[in-house]
C-alpha atoms as a PDB file:
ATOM      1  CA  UNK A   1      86.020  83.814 117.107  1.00  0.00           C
ATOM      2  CA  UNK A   2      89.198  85.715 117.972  1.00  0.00           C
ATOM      3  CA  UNK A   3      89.127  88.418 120.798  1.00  0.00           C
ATOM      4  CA  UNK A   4      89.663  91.880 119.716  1.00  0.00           C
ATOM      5  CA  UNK A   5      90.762  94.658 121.927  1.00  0.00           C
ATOM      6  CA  UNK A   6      91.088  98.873 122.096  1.00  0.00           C
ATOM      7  CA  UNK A   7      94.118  99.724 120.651  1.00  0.00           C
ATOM      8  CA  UNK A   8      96.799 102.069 122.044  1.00  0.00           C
ATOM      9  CA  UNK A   9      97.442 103.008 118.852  1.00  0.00           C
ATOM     10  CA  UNK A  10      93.639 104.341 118.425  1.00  0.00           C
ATOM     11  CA  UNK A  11      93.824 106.622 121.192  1.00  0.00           C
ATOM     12  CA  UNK A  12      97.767 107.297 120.625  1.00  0.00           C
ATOM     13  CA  UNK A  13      98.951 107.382 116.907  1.00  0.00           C
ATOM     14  CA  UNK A  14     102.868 107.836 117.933  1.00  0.00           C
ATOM     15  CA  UNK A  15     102.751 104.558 119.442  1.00  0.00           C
ATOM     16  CA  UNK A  16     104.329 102.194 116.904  1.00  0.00           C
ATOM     17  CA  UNK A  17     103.548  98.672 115.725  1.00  0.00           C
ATOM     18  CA  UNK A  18     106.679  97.371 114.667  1.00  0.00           C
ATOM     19  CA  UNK A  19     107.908  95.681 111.478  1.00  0.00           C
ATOM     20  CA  UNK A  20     108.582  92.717 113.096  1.00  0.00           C
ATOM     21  CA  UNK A  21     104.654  92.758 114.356  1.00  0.00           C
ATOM     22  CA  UNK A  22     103.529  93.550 111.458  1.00  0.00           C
ATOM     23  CA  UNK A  23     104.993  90.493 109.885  1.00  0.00           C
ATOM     24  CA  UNK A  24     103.615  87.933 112.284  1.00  0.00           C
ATOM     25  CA  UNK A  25      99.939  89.753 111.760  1.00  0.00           C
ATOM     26  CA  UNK A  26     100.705  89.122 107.541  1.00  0.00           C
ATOM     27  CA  UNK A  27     101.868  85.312 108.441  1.00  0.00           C
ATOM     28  CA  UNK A  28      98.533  84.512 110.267  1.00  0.00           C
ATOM     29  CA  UNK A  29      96.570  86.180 107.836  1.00  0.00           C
ATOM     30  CA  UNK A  30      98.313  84.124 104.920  1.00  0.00           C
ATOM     31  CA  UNK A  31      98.169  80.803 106.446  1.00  0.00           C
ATOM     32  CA  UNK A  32      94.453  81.206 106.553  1.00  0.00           C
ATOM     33  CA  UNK A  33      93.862  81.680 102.936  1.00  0.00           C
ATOM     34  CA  UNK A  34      96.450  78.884 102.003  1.00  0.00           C
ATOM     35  CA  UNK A  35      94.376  77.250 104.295  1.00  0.00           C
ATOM     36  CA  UNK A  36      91.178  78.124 102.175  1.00  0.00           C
ATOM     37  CA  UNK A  37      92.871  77.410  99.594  1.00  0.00           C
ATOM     38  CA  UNK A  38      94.399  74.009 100.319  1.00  0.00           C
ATOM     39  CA  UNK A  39      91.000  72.503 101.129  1.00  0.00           C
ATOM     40  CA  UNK A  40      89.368  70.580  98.080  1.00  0.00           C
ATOM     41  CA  UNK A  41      87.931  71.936  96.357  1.00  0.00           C
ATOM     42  CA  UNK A  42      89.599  75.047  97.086  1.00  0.00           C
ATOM     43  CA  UNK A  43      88.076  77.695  98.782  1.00  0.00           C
ATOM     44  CA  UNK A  44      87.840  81.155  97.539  1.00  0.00           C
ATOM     45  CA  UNK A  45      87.336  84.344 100.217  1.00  0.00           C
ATOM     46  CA  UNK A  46      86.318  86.331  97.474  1.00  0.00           C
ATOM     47  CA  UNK A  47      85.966  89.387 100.102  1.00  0.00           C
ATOM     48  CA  UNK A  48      89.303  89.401 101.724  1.00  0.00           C
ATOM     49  CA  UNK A  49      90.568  92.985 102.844  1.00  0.00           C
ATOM     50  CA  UNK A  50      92.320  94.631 106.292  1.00  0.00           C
ATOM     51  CA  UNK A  51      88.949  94.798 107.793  1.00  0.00           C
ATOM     52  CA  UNK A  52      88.347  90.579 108.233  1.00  0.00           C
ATOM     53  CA  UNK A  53      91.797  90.334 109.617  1.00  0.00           C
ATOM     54  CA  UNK A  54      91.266  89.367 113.590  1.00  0.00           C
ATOM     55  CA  UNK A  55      94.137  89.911 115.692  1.00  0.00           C
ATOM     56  CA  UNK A  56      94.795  89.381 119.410  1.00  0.00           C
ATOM     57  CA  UNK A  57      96.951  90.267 122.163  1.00  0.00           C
ATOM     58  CA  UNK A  58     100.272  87.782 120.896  1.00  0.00           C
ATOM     59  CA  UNK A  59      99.468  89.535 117.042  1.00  0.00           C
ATOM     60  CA  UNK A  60      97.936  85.956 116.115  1.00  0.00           C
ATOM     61  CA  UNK A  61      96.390  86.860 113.400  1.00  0.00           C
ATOM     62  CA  UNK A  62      92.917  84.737 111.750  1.00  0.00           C
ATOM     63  CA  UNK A  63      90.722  85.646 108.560  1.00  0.00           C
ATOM     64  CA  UNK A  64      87.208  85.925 109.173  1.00  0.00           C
ATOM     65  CA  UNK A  65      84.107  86.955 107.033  1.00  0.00           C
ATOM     66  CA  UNK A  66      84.500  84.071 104.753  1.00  0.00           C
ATOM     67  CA  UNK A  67      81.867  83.564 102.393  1.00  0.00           C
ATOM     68  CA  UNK A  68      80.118  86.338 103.326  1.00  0.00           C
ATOM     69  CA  UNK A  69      79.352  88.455 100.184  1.00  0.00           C
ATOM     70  CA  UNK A  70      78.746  86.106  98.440  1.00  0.00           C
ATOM     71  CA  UNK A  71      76.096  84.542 100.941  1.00  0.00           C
ATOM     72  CA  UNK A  72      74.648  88.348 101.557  1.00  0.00           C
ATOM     73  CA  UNK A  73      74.503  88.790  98.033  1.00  0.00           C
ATOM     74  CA  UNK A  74      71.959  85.404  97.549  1.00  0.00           C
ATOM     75  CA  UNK A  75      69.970  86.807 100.808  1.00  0.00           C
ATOM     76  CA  UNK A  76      69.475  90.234  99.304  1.00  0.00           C
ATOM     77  CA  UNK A  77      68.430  91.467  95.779  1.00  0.00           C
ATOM     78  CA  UNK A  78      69.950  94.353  94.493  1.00  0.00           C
ATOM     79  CA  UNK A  79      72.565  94.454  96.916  1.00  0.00           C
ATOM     80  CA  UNK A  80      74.630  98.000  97.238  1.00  0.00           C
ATOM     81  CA  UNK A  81      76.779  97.992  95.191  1.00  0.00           C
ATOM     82  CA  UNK A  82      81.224  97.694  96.846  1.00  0.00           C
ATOM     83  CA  UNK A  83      82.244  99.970  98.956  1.00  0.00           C
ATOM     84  CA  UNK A  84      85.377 102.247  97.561  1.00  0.00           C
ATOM     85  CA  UNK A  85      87.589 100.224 100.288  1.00  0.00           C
ATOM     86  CA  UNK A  86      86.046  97.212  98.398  1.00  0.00           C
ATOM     87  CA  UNK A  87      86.866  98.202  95.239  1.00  0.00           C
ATOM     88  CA  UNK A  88      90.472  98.275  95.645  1.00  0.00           C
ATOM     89  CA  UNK A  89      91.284  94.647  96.751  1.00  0.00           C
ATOM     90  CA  UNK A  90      89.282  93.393  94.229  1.00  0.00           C
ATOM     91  CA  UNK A  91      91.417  91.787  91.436  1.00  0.00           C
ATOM     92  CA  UNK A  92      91.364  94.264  88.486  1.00  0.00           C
ATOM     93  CA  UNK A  93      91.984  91.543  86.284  1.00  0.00           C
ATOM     94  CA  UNK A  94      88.432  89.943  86.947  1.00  0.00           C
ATOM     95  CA  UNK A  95      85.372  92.448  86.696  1.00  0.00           C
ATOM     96  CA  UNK A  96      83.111  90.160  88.910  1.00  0.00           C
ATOM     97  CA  UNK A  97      83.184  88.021  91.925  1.00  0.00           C
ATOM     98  CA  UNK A  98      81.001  85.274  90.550  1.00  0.00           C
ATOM     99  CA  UNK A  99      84.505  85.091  88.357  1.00  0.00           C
ATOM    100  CA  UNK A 100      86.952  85.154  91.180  1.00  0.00           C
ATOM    101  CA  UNK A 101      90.028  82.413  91.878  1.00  0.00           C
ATOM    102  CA  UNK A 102      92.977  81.983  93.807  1.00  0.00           C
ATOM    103  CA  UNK A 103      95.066  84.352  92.389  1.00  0.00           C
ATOM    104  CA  UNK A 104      92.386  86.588  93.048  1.00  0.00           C
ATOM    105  CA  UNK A 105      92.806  86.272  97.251  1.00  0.00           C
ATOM    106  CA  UNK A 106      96.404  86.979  96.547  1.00  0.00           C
ATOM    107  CA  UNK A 107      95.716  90.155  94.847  1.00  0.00           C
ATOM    108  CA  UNK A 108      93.776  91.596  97.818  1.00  0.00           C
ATOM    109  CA  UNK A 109      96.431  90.046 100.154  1.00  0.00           C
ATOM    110  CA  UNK A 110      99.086  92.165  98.193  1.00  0.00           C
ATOM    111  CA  UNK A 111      96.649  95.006  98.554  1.00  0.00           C
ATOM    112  CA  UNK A 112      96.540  94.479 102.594  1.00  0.00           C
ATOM    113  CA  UNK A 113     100.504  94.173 102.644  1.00  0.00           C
ATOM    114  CA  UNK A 114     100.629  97.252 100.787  1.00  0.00           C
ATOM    115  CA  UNK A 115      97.965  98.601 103.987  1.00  0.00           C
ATOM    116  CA  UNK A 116     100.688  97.353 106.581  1.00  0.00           C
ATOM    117  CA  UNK A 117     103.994  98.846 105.195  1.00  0.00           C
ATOM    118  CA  UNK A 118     102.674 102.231 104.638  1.00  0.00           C
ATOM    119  CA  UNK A 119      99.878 102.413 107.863  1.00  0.00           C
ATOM    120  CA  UNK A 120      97.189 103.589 106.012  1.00  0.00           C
ATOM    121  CA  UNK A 121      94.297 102.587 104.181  1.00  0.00           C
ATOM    122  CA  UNK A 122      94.847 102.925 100.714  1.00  0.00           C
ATOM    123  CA  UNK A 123      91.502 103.788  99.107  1.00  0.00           C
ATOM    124  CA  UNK A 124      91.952 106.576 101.297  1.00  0.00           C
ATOM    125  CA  UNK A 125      95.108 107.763  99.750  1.00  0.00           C
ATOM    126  CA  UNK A 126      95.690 106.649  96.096  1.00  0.00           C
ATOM    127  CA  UNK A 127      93.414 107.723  93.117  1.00  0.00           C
ATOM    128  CA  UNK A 128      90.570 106.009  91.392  1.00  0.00           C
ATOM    129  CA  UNK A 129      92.659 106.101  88.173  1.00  0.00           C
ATOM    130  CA  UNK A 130      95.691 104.082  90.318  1.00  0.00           C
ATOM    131  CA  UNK A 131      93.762 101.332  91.632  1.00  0.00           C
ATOM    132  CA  UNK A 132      94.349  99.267  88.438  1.00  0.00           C
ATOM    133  CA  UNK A 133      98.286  99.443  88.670  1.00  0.00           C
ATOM    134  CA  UNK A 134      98.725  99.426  92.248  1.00  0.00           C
ATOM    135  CA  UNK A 135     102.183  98.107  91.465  1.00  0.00           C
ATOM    136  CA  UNK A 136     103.343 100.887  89.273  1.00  0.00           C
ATOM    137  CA  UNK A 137     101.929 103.262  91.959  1.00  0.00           C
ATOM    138  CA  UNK A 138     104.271 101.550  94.691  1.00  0.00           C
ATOM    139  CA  UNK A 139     107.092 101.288  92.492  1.00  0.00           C
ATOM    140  CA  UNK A 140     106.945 105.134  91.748  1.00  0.00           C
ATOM    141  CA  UNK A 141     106.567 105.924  95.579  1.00  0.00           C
ATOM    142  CA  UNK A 142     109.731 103.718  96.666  1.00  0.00           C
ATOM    143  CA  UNK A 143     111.788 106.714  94.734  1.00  0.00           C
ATOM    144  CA  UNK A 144     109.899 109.489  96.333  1.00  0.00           C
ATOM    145  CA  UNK A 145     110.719 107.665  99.682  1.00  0.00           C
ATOM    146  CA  UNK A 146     107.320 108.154 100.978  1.00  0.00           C
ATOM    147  CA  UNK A 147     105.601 104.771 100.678  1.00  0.00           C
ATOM    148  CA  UNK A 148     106.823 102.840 104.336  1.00  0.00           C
ATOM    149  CA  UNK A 149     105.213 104.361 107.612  1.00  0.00           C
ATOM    150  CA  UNK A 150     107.067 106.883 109.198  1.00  0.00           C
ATOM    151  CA  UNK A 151     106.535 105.060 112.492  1.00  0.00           C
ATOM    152  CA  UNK A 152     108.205 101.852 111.377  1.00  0.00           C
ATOM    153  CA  UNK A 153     111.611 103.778 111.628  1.00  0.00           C
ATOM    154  CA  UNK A 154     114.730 101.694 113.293  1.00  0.00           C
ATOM    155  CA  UNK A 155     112.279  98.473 113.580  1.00  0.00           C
ATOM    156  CA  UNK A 156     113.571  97.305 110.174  1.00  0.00           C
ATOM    157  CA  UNK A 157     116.630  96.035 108.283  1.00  0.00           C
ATOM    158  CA  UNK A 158     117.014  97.354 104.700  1.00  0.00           C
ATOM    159  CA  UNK A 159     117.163  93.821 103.454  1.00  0.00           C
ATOM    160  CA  UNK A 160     113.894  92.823 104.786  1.00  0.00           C
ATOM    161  CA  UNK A 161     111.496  95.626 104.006  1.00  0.00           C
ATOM    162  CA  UNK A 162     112.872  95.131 100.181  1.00  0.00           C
ATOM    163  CA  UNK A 163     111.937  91.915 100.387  1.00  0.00           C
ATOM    164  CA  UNK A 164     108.626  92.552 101.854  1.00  0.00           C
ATOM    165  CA  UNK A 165     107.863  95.212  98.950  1.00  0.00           C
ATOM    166  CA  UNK A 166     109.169  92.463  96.123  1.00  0.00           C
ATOM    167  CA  UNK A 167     106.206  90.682  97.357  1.00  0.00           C
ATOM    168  CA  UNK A 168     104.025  93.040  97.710  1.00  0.00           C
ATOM    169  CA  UNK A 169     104.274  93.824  93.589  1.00  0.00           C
ATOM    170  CA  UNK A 170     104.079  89.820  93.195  1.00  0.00           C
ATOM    171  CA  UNK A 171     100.652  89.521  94.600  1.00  0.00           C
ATOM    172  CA  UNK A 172      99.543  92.740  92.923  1.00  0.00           C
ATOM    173  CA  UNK A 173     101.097  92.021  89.622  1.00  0.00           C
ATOM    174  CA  UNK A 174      98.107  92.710  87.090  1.00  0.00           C
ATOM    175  CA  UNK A 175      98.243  88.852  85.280  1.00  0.00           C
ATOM    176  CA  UNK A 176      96.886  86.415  88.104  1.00  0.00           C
ATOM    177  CA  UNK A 177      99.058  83.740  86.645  1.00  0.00           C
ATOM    178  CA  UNK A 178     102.097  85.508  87.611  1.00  0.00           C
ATOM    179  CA  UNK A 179     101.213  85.785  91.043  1.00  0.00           C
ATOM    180  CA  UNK A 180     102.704  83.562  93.849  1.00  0.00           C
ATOM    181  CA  UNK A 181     100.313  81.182  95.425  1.00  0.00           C
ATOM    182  CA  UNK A 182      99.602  81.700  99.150  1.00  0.00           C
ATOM    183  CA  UNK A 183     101.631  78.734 100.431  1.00  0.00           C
ATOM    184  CA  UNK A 184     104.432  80.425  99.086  1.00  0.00           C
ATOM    185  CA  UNK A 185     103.787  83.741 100.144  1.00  0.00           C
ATOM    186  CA  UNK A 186     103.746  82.021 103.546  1.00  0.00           C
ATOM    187  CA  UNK A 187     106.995  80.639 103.094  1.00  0.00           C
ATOM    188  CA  UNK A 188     108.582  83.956 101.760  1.00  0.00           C
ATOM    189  CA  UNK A 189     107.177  86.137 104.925  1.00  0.00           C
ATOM    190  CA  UNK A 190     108.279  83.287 107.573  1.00  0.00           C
ATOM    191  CA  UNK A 191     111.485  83.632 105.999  1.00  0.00           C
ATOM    192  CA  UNK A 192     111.273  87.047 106.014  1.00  0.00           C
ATOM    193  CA  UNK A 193     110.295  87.482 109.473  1.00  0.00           C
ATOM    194  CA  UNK A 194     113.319  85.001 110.723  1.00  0.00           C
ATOM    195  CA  UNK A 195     115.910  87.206 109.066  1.00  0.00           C
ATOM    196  CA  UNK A 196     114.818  89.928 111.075  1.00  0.00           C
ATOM    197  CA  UNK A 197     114.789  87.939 114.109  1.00  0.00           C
ATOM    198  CA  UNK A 198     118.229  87.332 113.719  1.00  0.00           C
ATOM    199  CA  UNK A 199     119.129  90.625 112.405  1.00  0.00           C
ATOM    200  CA  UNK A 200     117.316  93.126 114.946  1.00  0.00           C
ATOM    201  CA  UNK A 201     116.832  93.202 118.547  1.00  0.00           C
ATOM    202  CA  UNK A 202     113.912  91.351 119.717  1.00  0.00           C
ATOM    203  CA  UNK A 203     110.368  92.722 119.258  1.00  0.00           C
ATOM    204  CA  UNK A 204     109.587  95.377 121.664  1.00  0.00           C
ATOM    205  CA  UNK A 205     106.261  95.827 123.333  1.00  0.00           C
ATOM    206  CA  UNK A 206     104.792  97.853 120.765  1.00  0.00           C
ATOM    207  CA  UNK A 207     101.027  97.838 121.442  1.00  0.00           C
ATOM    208  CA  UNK A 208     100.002  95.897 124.282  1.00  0.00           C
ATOM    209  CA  UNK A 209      96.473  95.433 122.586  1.00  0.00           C
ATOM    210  CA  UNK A 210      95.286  95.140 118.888  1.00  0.00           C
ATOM    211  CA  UNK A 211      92.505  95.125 117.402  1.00  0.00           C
ATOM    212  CA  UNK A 212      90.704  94.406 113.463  1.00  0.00           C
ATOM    213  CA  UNK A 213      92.865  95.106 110.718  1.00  0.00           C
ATOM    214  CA  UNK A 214      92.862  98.257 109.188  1.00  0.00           C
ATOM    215  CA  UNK A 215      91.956  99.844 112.377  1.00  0.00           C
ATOM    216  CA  UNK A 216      95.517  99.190 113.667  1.00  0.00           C
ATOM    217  CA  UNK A 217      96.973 102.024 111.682  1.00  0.00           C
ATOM    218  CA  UNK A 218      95.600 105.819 111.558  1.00  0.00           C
ATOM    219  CA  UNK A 219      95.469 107.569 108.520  1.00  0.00           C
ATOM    220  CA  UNK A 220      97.394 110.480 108.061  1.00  0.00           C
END
C-alpha cells in the first residue's frame, strides 16, 4: 500500500501543484490500468475515479480499490445505489457495470484528467444534464477560458496543456471504440510530460506532501 500524507495544499489552497506534477501523478495512474489491462485476461477496474489514486511524497502515483464494487456488491444485497461522484466516471455509453470494458476505464481516466487540469471535482461543478457530454462541456469552457486551474498559471507551455486537453476529449469521447487504449494514453502523457521538461524550468517544490486523489485540489 502506498503512504499518503497531509497536504499543504489542504490547509493552504494558494499553494500550487504544478502542471508538470500533475502529469507524473496522471502517468502513474495510467500505467496501472494498462497494467490491468495488459494482464490476460484483461482486467477491468470498473470503479476507477480521483479518489483510488494513491500518491506519495516523489508524486508516484498507484491505483488502488481494484475490484472492489464489484466484490462489495456480491457481499451485500441491495447495495446503495453510486454516489453522484460515482456517477460521473462511469461510462455513459454502458448503463451497468456488470457491462463494463476497457474503454470503459479510459472514460473515467478522461474524467480524472479533466479533475487535474481544472482542480476541482467535477460532480461538484458541472450539471446532471452535462455528465453525458463531458466533452462538449470542456470544449465550450476552453472558449470561456475558465476550464484550467487558476493556480496552474506560468507552470505550463501552451503547447502542452492543448495537448493534454486533446486527450482529455479522446478518453471521454461518447463511442468507446473511439477511445485510445491506456498504453497509448501512457505514451501520449510521457511524451507530454518530456516536452515540458525541456520546455520549462524544472519542477519546483510545489507541495512537499500529497495525499489521495481528489483531495489534492480544493474546490472553489
Amino acid at each position: 500500500m502506498v503512504s499518503c500524507y497531509l497536504t499543504d495544499t489542504q490547509r493552504d489552497p494558494t499553494v500550487r501543484l504544478e502542471f508538470k506534477q500533475r502529469l507524473s501523478i496522471a502517468i502513474g495512474a495510467a500505467k496501472g490500468l494498462s497494467h490491468l489491462h495488459s494482464l490476460v485476461p484483461p482486467v477491468i477496474h470498473k470503479g476507477f475515479k480521483t479518489s483510488n489514486v494513491l500518491v506519495n511524497e516523489n508524486f508516484i502515483a498507484k491505483v488502488a480499490d481494484t475490484g472492489m464494487v464489484e466484490l462489495l456488491q456480491r457481499i451485500e444485497d441491495g447495495c446503495p445505489s453510486q454516489t453522484s461522484e460515482s456517477n460521473v466516471f462511469q461510462d455513459p455509453e454502458i448503463p451497468t457495470s456488470e457491462e463494463l470494458r476497457e474503454a470503459s476505464d479510459v472514460y473515467s481516466f478522461g474524467v480524472f484528467l479533466l479533475e487535474l487540469v481544472t482542480g476541482r471535482e467535477v460532480a461538484l461543478f458541472i450539471s446532471h444534464e452535462s455528465t453525458r457530454s463531458l466533452a462538449h462541456w470542456v470544449e465550450g469552457h476552453i472558449s470561456l477560458n475558465d476550464l484550467i486551474d487558476q493556480r496552474l498559471a506560468g507552470s505550463f507551455t501552451s503547447r502542452g496543456m492543448k495537448s493534454l486537453i486533446r486527450l482529455i476529449l479522446q478518453c471521454l469521447d461518447l463511442s468507446g471504440r473511439r477511445r485510445p487504449r491506456m498504453g497509448s494514453i501512457v505514451l501520449e502523457l510521457e511524451k507530454i510530460l518530456e516536452t515540458e521538461m525541456a520546455l520549462t524550468i524544472v519542477m519546483g517544490d510545489g507541495t512537499a506532501e500529497v495525499t489521495l486523489g481528489s483531495q489534492l485540489f480544493t474546490s472553489s
